[in-house]
PDB file of N, CA and C in Angstrom:
ATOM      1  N   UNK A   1      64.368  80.461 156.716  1.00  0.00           N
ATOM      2  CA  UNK A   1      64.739  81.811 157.070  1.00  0.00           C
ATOM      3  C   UNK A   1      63.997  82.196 158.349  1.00  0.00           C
ATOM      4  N   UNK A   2      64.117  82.912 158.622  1.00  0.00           N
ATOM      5  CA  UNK A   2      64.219  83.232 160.454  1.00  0.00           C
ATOM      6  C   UNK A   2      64.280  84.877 160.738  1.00  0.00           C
ATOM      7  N   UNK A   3      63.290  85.355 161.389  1.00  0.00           N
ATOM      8  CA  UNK A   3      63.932  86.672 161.746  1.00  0.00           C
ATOM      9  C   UNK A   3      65.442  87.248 162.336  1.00  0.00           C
ATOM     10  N   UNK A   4      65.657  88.547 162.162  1.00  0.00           N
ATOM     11  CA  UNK A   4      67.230  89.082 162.449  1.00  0.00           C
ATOM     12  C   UNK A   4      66.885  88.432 163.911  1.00  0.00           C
ATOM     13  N   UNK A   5      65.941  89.433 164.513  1.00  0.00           N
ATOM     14  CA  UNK A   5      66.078  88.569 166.379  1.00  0.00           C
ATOM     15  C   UNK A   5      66.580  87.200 166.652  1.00  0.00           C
ATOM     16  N   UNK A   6      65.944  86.278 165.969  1.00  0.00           N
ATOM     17  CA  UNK A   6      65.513  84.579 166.173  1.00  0.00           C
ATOM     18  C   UNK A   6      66.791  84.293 165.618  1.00  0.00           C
ATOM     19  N   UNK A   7      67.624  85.274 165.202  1.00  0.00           N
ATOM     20  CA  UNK A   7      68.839  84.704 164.700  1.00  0.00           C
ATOM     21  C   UNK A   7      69.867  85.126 165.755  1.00  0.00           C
ATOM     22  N   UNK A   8      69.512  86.174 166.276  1.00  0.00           N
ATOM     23  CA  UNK A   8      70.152  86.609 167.451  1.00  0.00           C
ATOM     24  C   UNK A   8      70.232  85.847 168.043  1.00  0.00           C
ATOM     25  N   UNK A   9      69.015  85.517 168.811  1.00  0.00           N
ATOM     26  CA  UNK A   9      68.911  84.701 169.615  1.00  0.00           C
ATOM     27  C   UNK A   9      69.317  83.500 169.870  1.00  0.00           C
ATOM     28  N   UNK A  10      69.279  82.705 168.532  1.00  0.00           N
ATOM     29  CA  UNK A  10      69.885  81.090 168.937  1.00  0.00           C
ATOM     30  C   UNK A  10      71.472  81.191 168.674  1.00  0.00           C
ATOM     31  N   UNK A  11      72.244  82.061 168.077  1.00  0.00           N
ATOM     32  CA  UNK A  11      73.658  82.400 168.062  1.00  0.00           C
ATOM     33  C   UNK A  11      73.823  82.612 169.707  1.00  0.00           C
ATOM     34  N   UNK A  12      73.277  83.321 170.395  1.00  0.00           N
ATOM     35  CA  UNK A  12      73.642  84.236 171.944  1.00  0.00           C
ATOM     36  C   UNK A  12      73.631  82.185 172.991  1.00  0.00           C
ATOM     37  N   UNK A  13      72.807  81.540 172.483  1.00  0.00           N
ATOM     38  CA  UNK A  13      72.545  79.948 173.150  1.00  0.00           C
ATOM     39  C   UNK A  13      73.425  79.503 172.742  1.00  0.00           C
ATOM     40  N   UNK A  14      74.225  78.942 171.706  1.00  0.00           N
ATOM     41  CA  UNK A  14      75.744  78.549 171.006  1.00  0.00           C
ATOM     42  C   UNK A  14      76.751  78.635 171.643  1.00  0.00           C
ATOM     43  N   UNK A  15      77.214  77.447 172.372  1.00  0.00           N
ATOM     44  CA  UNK A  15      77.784  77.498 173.025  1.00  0.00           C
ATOM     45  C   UNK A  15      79.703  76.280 172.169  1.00  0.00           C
ATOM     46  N   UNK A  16      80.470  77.887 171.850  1.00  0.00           N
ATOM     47  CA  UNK A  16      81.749  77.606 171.069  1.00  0.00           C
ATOM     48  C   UNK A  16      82.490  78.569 172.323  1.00  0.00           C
ATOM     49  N   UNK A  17      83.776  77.701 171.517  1.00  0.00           N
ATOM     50  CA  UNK A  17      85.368  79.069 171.911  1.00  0.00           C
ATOM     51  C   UNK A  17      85.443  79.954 171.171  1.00  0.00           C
ATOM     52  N   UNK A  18      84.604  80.096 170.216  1.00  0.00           N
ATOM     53  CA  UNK A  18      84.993  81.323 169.202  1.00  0.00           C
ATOM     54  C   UNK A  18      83.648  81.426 168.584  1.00  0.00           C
ATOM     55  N   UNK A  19      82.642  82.742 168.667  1.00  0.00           N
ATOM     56  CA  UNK A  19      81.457  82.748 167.856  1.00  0.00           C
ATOM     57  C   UNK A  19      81.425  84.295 167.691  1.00  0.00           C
ATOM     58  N   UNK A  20      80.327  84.838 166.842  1.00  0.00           N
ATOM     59  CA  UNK A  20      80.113  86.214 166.606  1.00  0.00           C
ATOM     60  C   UNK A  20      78.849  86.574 165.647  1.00  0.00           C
ATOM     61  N   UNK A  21      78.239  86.986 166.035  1.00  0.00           N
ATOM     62  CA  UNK A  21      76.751  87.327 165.411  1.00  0.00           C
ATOM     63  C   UNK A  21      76.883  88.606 164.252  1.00  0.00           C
ATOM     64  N   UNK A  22      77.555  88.515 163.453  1.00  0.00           N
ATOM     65  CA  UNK A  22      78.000  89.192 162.269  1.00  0.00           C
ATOM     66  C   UNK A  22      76.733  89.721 161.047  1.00  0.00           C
ATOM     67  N   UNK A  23      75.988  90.913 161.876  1.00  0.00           N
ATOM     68  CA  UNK A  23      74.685  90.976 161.097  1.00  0.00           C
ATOM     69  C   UNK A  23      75.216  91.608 158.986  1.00  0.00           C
ATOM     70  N   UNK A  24      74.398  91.287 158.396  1.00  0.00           N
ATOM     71  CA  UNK A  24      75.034  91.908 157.199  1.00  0.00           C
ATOM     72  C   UNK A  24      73.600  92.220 156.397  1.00  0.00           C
ATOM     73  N   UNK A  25      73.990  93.277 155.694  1.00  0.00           N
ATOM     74  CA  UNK A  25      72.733  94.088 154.925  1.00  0.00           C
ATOM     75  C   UNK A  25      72.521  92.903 154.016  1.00  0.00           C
ATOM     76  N   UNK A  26      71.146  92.325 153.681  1.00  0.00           N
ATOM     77  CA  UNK A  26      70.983  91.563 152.699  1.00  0.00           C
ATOM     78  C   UNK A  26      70.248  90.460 153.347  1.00  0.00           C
ATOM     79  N   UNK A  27      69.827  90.181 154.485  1.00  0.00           N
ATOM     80  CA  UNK A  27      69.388  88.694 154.906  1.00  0.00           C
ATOM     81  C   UNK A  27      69.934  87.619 154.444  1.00  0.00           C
ATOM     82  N   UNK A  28      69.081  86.766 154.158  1.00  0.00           N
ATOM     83  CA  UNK A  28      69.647  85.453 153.935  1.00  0.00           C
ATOM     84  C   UNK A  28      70.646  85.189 152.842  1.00  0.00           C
ATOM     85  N   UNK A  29      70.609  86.018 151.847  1.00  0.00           N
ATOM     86  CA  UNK A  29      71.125  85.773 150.350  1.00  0.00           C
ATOM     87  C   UNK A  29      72.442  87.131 150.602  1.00  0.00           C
ATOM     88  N   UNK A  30      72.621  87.584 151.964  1.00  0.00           N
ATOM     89  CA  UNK A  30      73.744  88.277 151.744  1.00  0.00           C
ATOM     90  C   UNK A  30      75.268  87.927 151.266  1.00  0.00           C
ATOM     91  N   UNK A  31      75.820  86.982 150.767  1.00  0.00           N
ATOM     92  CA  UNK A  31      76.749  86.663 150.205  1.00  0.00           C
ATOM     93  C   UNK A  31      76.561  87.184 148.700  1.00  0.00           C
ATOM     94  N   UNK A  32      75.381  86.886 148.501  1.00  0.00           N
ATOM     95  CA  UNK A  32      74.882  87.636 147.164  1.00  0.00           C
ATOM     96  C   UNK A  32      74.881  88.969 146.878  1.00  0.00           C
ATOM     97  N   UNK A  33      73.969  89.440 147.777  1.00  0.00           N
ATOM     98  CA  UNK A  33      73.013  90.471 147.660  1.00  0.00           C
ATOM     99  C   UNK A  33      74.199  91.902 148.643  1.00  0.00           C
ATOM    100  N   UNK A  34      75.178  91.633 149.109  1.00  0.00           N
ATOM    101  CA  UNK A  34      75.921  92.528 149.497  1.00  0.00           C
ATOM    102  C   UNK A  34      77.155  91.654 149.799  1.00  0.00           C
ATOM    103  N   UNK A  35      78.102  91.118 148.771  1.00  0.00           N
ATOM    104  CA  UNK A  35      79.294  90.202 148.733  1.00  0.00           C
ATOM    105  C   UNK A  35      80.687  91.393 149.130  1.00  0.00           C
ATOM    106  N   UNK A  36      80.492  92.800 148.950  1.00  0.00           N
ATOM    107  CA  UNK A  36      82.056  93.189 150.164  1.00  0.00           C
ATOM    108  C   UNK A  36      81.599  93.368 151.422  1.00  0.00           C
ATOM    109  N   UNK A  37      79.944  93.715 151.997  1.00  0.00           N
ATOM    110  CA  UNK A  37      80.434  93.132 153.282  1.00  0.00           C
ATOM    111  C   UNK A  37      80.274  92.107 153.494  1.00  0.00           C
ATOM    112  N   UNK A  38      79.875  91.166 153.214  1.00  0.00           N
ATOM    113  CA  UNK A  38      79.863  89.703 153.213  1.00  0.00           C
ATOM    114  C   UNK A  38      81.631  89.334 153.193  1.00  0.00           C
ATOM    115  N   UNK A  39      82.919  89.405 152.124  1.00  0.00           N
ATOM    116  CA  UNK A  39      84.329  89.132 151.915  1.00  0.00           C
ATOM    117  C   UNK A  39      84.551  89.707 153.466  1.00  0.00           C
ATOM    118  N   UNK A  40      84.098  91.228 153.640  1.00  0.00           N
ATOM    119  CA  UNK A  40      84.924  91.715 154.641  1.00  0.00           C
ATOM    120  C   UNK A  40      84.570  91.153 156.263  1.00  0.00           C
ATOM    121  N   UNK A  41      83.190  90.660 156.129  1.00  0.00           N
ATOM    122  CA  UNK A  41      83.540  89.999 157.817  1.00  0.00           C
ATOM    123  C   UNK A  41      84.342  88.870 157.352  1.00  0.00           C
ATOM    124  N   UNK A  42      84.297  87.810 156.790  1.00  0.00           N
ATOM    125  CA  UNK A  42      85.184  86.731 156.631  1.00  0.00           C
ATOM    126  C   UNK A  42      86.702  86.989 156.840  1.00  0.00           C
ATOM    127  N   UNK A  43      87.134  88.011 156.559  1.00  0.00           N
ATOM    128  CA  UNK A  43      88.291  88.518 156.513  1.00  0.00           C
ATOM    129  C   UNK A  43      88.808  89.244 158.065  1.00  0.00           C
ATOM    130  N   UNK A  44      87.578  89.917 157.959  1.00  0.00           N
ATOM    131  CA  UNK A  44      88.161  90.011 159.751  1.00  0.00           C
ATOM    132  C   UNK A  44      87.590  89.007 160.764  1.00  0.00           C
ATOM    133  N   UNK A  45      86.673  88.205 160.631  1.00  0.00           N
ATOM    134  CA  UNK A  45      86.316  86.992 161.243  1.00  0.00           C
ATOM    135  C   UNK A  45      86.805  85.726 161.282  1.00  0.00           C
ATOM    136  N   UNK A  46      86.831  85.097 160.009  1.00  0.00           N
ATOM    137  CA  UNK A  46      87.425  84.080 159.768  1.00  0.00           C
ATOM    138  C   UNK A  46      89.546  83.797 159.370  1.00  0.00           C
ATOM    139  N   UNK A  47      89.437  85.037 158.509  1.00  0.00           N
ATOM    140  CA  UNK A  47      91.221  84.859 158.256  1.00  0.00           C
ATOM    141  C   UNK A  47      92.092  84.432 159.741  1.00  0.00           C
ATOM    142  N   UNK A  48      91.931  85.531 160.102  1.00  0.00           N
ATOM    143  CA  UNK A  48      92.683  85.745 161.108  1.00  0.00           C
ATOM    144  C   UNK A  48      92.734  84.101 162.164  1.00  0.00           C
ATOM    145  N   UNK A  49      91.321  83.269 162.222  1.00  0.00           N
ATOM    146  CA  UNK A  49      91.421  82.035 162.986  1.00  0.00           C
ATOM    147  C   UNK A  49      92.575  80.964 162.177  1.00  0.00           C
ATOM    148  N   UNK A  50      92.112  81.298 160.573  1.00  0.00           N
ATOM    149  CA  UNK A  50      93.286  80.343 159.660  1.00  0.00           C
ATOM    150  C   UNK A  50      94.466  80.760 159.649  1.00  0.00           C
ATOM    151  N   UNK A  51      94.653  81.812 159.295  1.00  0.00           N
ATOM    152  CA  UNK A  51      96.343  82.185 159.165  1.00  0.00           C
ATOM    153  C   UNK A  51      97.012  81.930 161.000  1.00  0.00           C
ATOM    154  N   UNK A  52      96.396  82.046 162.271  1.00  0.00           N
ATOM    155  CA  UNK A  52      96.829  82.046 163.168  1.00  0.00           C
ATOM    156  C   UNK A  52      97.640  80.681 163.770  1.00  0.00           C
TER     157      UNK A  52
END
């Protein structure tokens, strides 16, 4: 685990065609610890690359 910054940070160096630094309440275990916003970036982040 890693600070929010240090997470910033090596996402902003990542070098893709498609990236996004998608902060979510919960740190590391946010799939857990806050799972609708966790569904809802996937949904506006990820769907949209699959269904396209």
């Amino acid at each position: 685990m890693v600070s929010f910054e240090a997470a910033k940070e090596y996402v902003e160096q990542v070098r893709a065609p498609i990236k996004a630094f998608v902060p979510i309440d919960g740190g590391h275990f946010a799939c857990f610890t806050d799972p609708n916003q966790f569904i809802a970036a996937l949904q506006t982040r990820v769907m949209p690359l699959i269904d396209g």
